[in-house]
Protein backbone atom coordinates (compact mmCIF):
# COMPACT_ATOMS: atom_id res chain seq x y z
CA UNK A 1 164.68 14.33 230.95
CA UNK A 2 162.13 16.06 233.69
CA UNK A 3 158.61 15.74 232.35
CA UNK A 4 156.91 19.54 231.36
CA UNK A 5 154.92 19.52 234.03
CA UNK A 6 157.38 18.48 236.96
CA UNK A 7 159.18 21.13 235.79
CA UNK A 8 156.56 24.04 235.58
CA UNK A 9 155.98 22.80 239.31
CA UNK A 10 159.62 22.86 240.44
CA UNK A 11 159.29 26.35 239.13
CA UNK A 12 156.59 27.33 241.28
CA UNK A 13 157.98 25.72 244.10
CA UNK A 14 160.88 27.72 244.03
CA UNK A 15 159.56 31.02 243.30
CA UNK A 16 157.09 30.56 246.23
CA UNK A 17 159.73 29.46 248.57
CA UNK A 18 161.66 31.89 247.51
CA UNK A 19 158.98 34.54 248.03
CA UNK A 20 158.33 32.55 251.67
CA UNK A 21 161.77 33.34 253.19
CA UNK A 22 161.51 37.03 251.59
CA UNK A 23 158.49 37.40 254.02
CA UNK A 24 159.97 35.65 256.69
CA UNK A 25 163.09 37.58 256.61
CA UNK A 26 160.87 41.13 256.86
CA UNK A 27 158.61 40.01 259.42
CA UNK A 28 161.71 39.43 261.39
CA UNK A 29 163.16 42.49 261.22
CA UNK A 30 160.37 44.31 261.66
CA UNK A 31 160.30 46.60 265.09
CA UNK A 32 158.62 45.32 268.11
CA UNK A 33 156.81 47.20 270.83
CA UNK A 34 156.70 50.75 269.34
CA UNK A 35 154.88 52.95 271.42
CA UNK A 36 154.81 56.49 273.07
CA UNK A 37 156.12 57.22 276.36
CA UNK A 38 154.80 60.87 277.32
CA UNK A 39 155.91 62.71 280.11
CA UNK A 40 155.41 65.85 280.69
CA UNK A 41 154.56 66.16 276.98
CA UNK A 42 157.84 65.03 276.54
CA UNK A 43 156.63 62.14 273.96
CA UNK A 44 159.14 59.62 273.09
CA UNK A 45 158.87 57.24 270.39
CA UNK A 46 160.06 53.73 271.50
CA UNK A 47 160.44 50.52 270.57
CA UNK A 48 162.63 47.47 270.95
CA UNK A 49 165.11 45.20 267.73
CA UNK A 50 163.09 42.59 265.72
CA UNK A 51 163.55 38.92 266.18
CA UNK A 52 165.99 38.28 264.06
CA UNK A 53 168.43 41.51 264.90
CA UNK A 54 171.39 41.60 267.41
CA UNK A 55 173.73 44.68 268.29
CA UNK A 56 173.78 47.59 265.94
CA UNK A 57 173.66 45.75 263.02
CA UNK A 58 170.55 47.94 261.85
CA UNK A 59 169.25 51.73 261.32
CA UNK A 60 165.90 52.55 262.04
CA UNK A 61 163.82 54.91 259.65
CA UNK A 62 160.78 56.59 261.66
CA UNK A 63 157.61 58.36 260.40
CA UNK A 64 154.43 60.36 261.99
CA UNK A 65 151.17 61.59 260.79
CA UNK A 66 148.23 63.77 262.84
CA UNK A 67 144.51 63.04 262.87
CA UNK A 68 142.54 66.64 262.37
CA UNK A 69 139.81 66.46 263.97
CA UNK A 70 138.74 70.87 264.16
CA UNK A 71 138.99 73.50 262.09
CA UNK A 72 140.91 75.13 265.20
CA UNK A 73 141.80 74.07 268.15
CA UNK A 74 143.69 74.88 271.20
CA UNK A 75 145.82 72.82 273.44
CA UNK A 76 145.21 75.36 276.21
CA UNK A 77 142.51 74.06 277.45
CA UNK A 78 140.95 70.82 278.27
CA UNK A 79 139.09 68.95 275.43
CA UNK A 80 135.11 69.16 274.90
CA UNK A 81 134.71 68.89 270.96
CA UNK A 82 135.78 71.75 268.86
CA UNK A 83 135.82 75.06 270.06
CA UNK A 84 136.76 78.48 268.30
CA UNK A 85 139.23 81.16 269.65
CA UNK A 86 139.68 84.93 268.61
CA UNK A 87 143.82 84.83 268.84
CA UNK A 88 145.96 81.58 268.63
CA UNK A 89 149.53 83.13 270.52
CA UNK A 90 150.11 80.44 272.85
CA UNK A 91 151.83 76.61 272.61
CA UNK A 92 150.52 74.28 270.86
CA UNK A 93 147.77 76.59 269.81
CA UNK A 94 147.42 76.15 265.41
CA UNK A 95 144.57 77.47 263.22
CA UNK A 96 144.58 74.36 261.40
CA UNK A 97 142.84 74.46 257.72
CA UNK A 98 142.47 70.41 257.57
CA UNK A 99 140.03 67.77 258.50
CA UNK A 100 141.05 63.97 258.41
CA UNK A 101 144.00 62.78 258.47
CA UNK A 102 147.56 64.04 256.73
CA UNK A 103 150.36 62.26 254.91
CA UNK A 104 153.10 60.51 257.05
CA UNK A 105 155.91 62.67 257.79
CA UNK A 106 159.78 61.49 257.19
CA UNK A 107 161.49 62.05 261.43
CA UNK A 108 164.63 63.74 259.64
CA UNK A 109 166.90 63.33 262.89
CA UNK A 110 165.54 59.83 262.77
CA UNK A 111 166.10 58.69 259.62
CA UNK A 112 168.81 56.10 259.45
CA UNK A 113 169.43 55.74 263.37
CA UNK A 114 170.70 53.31 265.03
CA UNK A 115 168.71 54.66 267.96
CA UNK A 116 165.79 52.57 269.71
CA UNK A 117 163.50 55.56 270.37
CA UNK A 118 163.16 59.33 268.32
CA UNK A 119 161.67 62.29 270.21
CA UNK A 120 158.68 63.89 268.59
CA UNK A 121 158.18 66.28 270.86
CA UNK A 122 158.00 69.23 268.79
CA UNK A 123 156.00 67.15 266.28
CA UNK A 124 153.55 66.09 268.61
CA UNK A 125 152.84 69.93 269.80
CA UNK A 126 148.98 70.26 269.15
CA UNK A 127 148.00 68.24 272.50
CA UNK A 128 144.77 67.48 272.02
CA UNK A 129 145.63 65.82 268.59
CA UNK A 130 145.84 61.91 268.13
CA UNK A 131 148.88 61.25 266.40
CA UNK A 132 150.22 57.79 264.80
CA UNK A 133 154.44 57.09 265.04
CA UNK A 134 155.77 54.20 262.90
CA UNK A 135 158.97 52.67 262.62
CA UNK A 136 160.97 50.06 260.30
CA UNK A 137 163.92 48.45 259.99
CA UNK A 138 167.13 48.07 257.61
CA UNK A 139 169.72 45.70 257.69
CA UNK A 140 172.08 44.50 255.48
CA UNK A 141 170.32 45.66 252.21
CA UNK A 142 166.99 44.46 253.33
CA UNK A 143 164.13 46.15 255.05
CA UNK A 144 161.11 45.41 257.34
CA UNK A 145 157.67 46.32 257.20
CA UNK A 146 156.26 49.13 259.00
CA UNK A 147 155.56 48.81 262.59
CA UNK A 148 152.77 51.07 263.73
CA UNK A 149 151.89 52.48 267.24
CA UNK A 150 148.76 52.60 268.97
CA UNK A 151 146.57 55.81 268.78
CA UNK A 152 148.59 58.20 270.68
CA UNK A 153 146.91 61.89 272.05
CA UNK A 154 149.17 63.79 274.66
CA UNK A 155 146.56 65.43 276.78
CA UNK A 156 145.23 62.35 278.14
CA UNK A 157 148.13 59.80 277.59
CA UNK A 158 151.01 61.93 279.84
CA UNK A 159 152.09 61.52 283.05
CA UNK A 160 152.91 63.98 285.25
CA UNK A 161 155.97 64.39 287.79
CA UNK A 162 155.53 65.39 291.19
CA UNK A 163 155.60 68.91 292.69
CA UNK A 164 158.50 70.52 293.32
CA UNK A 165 158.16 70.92 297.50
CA UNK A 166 160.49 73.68 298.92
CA UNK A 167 159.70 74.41 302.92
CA UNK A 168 160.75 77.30 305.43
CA UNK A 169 159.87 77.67 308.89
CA UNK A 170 157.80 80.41 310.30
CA UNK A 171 157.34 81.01 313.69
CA UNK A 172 157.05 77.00 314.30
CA UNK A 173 154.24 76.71 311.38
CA UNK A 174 155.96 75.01 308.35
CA UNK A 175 155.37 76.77 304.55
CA UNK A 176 154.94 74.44 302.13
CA UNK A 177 155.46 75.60 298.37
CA UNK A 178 154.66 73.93 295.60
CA UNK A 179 155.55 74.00 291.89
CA UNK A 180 153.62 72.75 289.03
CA UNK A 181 156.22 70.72 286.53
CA UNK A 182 157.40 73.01 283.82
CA UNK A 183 156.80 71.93 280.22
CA UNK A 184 159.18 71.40 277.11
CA UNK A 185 157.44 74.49 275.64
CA UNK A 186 157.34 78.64 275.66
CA UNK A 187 155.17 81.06 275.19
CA UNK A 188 155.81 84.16 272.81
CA UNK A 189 158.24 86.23 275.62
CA UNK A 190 160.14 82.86 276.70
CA UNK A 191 158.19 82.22 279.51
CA UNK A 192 158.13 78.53 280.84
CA UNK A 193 154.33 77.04 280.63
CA UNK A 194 153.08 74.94 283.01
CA UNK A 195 151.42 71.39 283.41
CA UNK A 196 148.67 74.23 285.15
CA UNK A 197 148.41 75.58 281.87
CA UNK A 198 146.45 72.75 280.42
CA UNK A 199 144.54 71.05 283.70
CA UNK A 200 142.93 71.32 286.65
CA UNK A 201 145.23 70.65 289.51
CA UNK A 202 144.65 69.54 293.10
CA UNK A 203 147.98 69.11 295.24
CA UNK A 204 147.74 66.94 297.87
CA UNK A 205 150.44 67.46 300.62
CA UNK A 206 151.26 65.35 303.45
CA UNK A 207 153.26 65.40 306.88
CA UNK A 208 155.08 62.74 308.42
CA UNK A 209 156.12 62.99 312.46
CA UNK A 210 159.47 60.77 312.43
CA UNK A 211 158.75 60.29 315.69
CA UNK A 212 155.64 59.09 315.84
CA UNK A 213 156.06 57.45 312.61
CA UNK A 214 152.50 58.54 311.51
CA UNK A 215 151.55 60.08 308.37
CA UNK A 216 148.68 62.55 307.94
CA UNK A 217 147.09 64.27 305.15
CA UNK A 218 147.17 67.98 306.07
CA UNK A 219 145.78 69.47 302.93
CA UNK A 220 144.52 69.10 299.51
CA UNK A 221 143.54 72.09 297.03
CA UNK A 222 144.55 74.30 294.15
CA UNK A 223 146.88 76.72 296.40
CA UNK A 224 150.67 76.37 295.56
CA UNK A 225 151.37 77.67 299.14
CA UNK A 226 150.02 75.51 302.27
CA UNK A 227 150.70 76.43 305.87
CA UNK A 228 150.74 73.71 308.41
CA UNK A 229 150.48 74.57 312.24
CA UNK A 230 149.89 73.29 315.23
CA UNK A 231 153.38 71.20 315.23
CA UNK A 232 155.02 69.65 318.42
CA UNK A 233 158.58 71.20 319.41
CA UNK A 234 161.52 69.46 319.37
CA UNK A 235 160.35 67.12 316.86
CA UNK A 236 161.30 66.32 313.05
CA UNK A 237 158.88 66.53 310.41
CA UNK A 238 159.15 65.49 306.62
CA UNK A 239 156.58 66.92 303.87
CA UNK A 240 155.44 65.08 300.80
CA UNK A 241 153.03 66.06 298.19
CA UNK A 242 151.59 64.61 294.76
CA UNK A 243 149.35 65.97 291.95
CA UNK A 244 146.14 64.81 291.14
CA UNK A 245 144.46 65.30 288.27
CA UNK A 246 140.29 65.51 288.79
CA UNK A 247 139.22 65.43 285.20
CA UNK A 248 141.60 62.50 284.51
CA UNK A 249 141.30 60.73 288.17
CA UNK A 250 145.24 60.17 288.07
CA UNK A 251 147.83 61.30 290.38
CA UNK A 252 151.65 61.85 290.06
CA UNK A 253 154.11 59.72 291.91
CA UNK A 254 154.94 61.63 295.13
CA UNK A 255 157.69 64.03 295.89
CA UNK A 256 161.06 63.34 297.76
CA UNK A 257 160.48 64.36 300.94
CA UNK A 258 161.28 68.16 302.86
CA UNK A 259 162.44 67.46 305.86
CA UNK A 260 162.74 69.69 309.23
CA UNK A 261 163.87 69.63 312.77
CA UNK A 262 161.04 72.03 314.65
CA UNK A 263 162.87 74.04 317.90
């Protein structure tokens, strides 16, 4: 017969190996690498299977929550502190009543996917806001912990794409025209706001003589349409321009090139 106490002990042994693999088997379903990816305030929610999960064995469950930090704010302009506005009739402009931080938020159309990413955009609307995404894991009748992502505020977290470049010959100058990317949002009258909207903008454009194979820097301002003169005939010329972003000191990737044969 097993002594009392070898008993109590095989007891305890069990229950805390039991208890061991219970943690084990969470912590290895739990999501890895959850982050946002923001472009053009487009903000994804992403992240990648835990250790211990293959093909689409699993459903995901995902959750977000805002940080107040004003009593109003506006994601219309670029962020000093709080500051106070007379009408609020633009994107991602909310008279917001909080301070602190709110309750996490059930993603409905991410609730049970099988998905490895869930697009807040539409949650993650007041720009100048830092927002928290989290994400975990079910499979077969057991579930992970939550996985959390890093501080996450739009305005200064988003890349931008490149200008849109369209170019038409006049009298052997070349106009260049540029075009801010649009963004995923309206205002009132369903008119398309622009990454102008919320920053300061410099576009930098550049010309490249094929022949010569030399590239040159031929402007760089806030003026969405640049003439360039002073071009040799008979030759072809290709345009590229990028967006840079003073307040930020970040540029865009550049544009495909515009390219022209000059009579």
């Amino acid at each position: 017969m097993m002594p009392k106490h070898c008993f109590l002990g095989f007891l305890i042994s069990f229950f805390l190996t039991g208890v061991a693999g219970t943690q084990s088997t969470h912590e290895s379903l739990k999501p890895q690498r959850v982050q946002f990816q923001s472009r053009n305030f487009h903000n994804i929610l992403q992240w990648q299977p835990g250790r211990a999960l293959t093909g689409n064995s699993s459903v995901y469950f995902v959750q977000y929550k805002i940080m107040f930090s004003c009593s109003m704010k506006s994601s219309h302009q670029k962020p000093s502190g709080c500051w106070q506005h007379t009408s609020c009739n633009f994107p991602g402009c909310r008279t917001l009543a909080k301070y602190g931080q709110r309750q996490w938020k059930n993603k409905e159309d991410c609730w049970g996917t099988q998905e490895l990413f869930c697009d807040l955009t539409s949650e993650t609307s007041d720009i100048q806001e830092p927002y928290y995404g989290r994400v975990r894991a079910a499979s077969a009748g057991s579930y992970s912990e939550w996985s959390m992502t890093p501080r996450f505020t739009p305005w200064w977290e988003t890349k931008i794409d490149p200008p849109v470049v369209n170019i038409t010959q006049v009298n052997g100058s070349l106009l260049v025209i540029l075009r801010a990317p649009n963004l995923p949002y309206r205002y009132q009258k369903e008119k398309n706001v622009s990454i102008e909207d919320y920053y300061e903008l410099l576009y930098r454009v550049f010309i490249i003589n094929n022949s010569l194979e030399k590239e040159q820097k031929v402007y760089e301002g806030a003026h969405r349409v640049v003439e360039i003169e002073a071009l040799t005939p008979h030759s072809s010329y290709c345009v590229v321009a990028e967006i840079y972003q003073p307040m930020l000191d970040r540029r865009s990737q550049r544009s495909e090139e515009r390219c022209v044969e000059i009579p």
